[in-house]
Protein backbone atom coordinates (compact mmCIF):
# COMPACT_ATOMS: atom_id res chain seq x y z
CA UNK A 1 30.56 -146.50 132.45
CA UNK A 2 31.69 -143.33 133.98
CA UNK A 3 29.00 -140.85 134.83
CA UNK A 4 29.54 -136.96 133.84
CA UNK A 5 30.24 -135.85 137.21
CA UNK A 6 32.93 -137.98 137.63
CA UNK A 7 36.71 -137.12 137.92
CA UNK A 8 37.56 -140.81 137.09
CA UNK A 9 38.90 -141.06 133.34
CA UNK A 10 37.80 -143.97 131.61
CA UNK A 11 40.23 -146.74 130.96
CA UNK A 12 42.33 -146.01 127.80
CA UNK A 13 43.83 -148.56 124.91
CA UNK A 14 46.81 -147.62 123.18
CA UNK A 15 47.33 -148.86 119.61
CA UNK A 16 51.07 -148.16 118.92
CA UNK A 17 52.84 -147.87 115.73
CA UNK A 18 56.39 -147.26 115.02
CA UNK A 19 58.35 -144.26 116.21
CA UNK A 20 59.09 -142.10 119.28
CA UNK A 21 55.11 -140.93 119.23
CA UNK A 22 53.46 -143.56 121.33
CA UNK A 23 56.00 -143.36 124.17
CA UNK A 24 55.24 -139.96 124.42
CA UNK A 25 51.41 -141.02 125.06
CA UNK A 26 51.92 -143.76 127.27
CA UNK A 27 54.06 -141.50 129.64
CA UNK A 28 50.98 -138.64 129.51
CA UNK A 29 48.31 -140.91 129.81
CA UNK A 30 50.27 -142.74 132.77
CA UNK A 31 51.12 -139.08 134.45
CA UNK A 32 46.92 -138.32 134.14
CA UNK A 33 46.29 -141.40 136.26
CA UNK A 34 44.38 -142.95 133.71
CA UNK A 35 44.05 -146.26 133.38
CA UNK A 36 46.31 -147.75 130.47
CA UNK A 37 46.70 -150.47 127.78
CA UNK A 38 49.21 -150.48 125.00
CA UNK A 39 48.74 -152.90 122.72
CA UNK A 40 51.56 -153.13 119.97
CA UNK A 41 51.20 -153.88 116.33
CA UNK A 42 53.33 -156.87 115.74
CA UNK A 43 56.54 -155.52 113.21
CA UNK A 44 56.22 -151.87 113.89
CA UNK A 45 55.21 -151.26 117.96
CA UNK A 46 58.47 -150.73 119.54
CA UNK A 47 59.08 -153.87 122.24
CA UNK A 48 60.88 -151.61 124.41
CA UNK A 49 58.10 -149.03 125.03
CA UNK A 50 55.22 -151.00 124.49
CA UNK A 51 56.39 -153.79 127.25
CA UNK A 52 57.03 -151.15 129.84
CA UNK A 53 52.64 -150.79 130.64
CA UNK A 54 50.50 -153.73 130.60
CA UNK A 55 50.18 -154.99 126.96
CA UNK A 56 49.44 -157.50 124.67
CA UNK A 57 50.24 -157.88 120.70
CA UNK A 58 48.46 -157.96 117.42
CA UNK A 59 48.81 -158.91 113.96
CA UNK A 60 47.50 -156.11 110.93
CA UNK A 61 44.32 -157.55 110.17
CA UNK A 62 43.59 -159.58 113.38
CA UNK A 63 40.73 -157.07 114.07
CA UNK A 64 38.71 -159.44 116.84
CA UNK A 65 42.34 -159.85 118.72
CA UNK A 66 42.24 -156.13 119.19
CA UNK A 67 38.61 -155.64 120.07
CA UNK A 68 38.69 -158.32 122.98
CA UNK A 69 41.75 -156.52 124.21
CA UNK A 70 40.27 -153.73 124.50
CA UNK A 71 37.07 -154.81 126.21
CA UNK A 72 39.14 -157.02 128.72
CA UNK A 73 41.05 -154.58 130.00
CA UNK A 74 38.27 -152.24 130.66
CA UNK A 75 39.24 -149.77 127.45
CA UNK A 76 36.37 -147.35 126.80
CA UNK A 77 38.75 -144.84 124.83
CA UNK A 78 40.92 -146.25 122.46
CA UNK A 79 44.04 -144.26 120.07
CA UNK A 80 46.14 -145.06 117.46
CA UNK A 81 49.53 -143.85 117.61
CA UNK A 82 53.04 -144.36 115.63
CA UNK A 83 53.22 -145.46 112.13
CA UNK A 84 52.68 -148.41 110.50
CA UNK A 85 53.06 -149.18 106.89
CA UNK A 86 50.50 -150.00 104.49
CA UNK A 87 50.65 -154.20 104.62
CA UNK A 88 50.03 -156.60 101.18
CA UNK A 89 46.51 -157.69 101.86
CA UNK A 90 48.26 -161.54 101.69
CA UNK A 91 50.15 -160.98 104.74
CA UNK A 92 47.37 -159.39 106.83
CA UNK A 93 46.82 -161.58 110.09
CA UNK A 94 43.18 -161.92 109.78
CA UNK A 95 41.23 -163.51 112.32
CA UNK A 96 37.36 -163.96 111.54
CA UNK A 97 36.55 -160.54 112.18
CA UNK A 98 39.12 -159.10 110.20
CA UNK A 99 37.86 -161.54 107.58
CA UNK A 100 34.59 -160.49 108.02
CA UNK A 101 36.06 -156.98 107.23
CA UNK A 102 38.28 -157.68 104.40
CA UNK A 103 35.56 -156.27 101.55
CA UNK A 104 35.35 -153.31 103.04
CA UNK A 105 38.65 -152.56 103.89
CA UNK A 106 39.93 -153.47 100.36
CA UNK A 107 37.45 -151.42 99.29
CA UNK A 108 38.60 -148.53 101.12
CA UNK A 109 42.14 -149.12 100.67
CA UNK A 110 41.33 -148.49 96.83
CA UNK A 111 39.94 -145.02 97.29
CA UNK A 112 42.78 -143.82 99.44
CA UNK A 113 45.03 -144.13 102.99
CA UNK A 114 41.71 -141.51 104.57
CA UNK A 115 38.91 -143.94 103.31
CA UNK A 116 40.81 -146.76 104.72
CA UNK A 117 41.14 -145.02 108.35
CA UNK A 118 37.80 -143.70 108.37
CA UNK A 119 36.78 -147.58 108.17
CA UNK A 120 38.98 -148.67 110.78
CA UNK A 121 37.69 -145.57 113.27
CA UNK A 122 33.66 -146.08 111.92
CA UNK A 123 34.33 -150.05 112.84
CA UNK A 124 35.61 -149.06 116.66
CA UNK A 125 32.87 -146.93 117.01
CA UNK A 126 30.39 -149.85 116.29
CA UNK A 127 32.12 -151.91 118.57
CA UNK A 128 31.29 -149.29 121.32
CA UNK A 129 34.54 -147.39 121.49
CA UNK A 130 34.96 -143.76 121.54
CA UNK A 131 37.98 -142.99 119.35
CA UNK A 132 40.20 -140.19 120.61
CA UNK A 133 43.07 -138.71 118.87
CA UNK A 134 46.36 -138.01 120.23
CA UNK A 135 46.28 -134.59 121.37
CA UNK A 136 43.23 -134.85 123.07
CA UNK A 137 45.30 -137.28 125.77
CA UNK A 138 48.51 -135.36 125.62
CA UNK A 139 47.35 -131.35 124.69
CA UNK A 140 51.22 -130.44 125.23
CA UNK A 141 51.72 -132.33 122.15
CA UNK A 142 49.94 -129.99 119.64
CA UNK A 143 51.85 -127.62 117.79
CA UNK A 144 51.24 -123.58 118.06
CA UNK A 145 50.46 -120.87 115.87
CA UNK A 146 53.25 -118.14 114.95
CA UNK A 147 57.26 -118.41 115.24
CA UNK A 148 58.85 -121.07 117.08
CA UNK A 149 62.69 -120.96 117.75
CA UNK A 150 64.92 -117.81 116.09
CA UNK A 151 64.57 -118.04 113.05
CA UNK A 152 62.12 -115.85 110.87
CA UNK A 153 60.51 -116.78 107.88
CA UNK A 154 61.00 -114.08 104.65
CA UNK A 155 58.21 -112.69 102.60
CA UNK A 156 59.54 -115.50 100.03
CA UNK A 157 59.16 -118.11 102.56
CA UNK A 158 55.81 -116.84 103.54
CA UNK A 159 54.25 -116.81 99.90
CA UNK A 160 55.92 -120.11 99.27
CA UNK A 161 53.73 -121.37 102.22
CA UNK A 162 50.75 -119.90 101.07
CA UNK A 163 51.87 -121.64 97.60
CA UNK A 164 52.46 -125.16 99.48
CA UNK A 165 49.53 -125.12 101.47
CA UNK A 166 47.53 -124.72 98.21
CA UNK A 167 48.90 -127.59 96.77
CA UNK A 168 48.48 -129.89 99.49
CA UNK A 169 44.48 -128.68 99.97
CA UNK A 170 44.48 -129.51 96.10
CA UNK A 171 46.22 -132.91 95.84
CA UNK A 172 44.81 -134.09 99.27
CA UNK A 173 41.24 -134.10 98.00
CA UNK A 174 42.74 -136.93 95.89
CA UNK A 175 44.21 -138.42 99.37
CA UNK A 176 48.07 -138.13 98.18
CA UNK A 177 49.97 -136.45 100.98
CA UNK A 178 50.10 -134.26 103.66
CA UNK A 179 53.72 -132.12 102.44
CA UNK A 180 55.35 -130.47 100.08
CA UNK A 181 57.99 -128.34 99.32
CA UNK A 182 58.62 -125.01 97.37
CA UNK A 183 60.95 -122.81 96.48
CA UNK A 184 60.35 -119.30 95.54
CA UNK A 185 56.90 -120.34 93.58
CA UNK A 186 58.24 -123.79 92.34
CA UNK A 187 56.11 -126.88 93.28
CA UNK A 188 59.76 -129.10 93.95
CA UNK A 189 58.12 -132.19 95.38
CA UNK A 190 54.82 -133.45 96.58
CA UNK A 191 54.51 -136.65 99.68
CA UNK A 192 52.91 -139.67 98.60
CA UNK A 193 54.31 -143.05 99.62
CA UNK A 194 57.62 -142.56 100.75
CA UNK A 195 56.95 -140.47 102.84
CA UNK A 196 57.96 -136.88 104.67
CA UNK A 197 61.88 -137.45 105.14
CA UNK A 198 61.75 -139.09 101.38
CA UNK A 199 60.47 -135.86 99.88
CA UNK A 200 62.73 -133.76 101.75
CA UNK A 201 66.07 -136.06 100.41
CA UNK A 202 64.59 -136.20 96.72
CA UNK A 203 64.19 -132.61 97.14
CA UNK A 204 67.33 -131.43 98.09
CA UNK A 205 69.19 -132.26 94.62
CA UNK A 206 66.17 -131.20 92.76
CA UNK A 207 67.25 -127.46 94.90
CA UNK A 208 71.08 -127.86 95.02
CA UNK A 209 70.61 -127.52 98.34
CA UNK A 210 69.90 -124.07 98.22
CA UNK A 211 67.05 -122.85 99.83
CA UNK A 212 62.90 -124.26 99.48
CA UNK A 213 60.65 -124.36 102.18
CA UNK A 214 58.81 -127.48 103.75
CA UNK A 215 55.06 -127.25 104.03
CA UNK A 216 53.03 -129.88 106.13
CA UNK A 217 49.39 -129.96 106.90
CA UNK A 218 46.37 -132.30 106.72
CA UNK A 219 44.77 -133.21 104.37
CA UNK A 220 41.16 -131.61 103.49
CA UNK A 221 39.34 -135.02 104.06
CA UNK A 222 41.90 -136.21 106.81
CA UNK A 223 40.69 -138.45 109.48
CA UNK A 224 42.20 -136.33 112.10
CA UNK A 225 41.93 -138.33 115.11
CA UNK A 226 44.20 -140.95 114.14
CA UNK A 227 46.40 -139.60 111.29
CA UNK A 228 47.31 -136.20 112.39
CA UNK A 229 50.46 -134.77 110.77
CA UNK A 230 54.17 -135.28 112.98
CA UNK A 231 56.92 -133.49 113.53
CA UNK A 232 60.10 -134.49 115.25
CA UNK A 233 64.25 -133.78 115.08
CA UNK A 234 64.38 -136.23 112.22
CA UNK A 235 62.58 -134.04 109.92
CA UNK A 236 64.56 -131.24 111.27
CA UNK A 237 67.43 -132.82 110.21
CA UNK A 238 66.48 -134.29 107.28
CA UNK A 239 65.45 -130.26 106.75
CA UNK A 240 68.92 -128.98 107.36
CA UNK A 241 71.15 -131.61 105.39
CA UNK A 242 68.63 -130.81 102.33
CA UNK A 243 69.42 -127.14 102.63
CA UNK A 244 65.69 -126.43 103.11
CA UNK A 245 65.40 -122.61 104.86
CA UNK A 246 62.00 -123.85 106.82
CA UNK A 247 59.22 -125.92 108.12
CA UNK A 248 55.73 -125.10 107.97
CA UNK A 249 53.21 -126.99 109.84
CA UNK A 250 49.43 -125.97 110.64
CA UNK A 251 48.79 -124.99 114.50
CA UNK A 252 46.81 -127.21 116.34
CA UNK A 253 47.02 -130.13 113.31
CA UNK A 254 50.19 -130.98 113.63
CA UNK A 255 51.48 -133.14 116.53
CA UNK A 256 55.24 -131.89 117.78
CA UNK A 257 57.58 -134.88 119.78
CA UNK A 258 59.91 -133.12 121.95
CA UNK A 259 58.82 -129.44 121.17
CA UNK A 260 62.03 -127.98 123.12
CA UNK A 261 64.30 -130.41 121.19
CA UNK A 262 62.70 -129.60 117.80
CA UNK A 263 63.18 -125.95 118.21
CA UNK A 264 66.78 -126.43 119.56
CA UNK A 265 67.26 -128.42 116.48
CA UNK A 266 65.81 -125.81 113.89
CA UNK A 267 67.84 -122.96 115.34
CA UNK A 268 70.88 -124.91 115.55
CA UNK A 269 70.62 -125.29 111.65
CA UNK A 270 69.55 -122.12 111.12
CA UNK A 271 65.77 -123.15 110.32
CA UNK A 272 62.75 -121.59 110.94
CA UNK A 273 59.61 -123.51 112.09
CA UNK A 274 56.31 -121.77 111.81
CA UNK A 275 52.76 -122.71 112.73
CA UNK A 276 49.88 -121.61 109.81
CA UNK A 277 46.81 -120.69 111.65
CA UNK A 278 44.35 -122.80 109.28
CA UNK A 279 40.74 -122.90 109.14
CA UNK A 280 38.94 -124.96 111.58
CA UNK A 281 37.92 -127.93 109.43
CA UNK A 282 33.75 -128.90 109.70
């Protein structure tokens, strides 16, 4: 254990998902000094990034593998980055742990995608972890309040915000989804399952590619240190083909990859990106 004087970070395990998210940790953590681990989920962890640090691979399910992992390569912190997709519970990899688990975790899984992760971070915790969330090992990550890029947001745009962020605080109590999108007062499309770049394609013929605005924020009951909302070029683009005229995310709960590329992106397409000040959730 590290004592609170010291300048020595403790050792830190990587769970990565899919996407360009967990390279973007690896290569902060890495730059800190700190002492790393990656270890991929099996069918979503990118081989490519995650084989670059010292790593090993687990199954969904295999919750023992992961926990020895940890604890053998000195991991006192441990995130989960990247996404992975919700697995049938008959093709979890359960070792005895993660059949020890199985109860509560299909328990969980039946109230909602927040219950479930609130689980998974509670069980770390037991196991003497300290779960961290992404920006608190790469800050630079985290999105900021106000105008980003060009482009500003009308006085449409901005009640259409107000409108979407509404809706999500609403509908997330019921653990559905973290976006929506709006145009001028009309609720076009909701997240659930498929997913943010879903909503925005399913959108854009619903608006005839004409105009709507893109709200995404957390959830009211989120766990935030291991499913904070993302935001990368894809979106962006997804955004732009969709004729959407915006993105709104909430400052300092959303996570940005590749800030200067993202706001390259949005003014390229004539987009505005703005950051909702939100209140600090107890």
């Amino acid at each position: 254990m590290h004592s609170k004087g010291s300048s020595v970070k403790p050792g830190l395990g990587i769970v990565a998902g899919a996407g360009d998210l967990p390279s973007k940790l690896i290569e902060a953590a890495q730059a800190q000094g700190r002492k790393v681990f990656v270890i991929g989920v099996k069918g979503e962890g990118d081989p490519q990034v995650v084989s670059q640090s010292p790593h090993g691979w687990i199954g969904l399910g295999a919750f023992g593998a992961l926990v020895r992992m940890l604890r053998d390569n000195q991991c006192e912190e441990v995130v989960f980055v990247g996404a992975v997709q919700r697995p049938l519970f008959k093709n979890l990899s359960l070792d005895w742990h993660g059949f020890r688990l199985l109860p509560k975790v299909i328990s969980a899984a039946r109230k909602g995608d927040g219950v479930l992760l609130s689980v998974l971070v509670e069980e770390m915790e037991e196991q003497g972890f300290r779960v961290v969330g992404a920006e608190q090992v790469a800050n630079e990550l985290v999105a900021p309040s106000g105008i980003l890029g060009a482009i500003r947001p009308s006085t449409q745009d901005m009640d259409d915000i107000a409108k979407g962020i509404q809706v999500i605080e609403q509908l997330g109590l019921l653990d559905i989804g973290q976006a929506a999108v709006i145009k001028e007062g009309l609720v076009l499309g909701v997240e659930a399952a498929e997913g943010t770049d879903a909503l925005i394609e399913r959108c854009g013929h619903l608006s005839s590619k004409d105009g709507g605005v893109l709200v995404k924020i957390a959830k009211p009951e989120q766990e935030r240190r291991i499913d904070l909302p993302t935001l990368g070029t894809n979106t962006v683009r997804c955004a732009a083909a969709a004729g959407l005229k915006g993105i709104a995310f909430e400052a300092a709960g959303t996570l940005i990859v590749d800030r200067a590329l993202v706001v390259k992106a949005a003014d390229a397409a004539n987009l505005f990106l703005y950051g909702v000040q939100m209140p600090i959730p107890e």
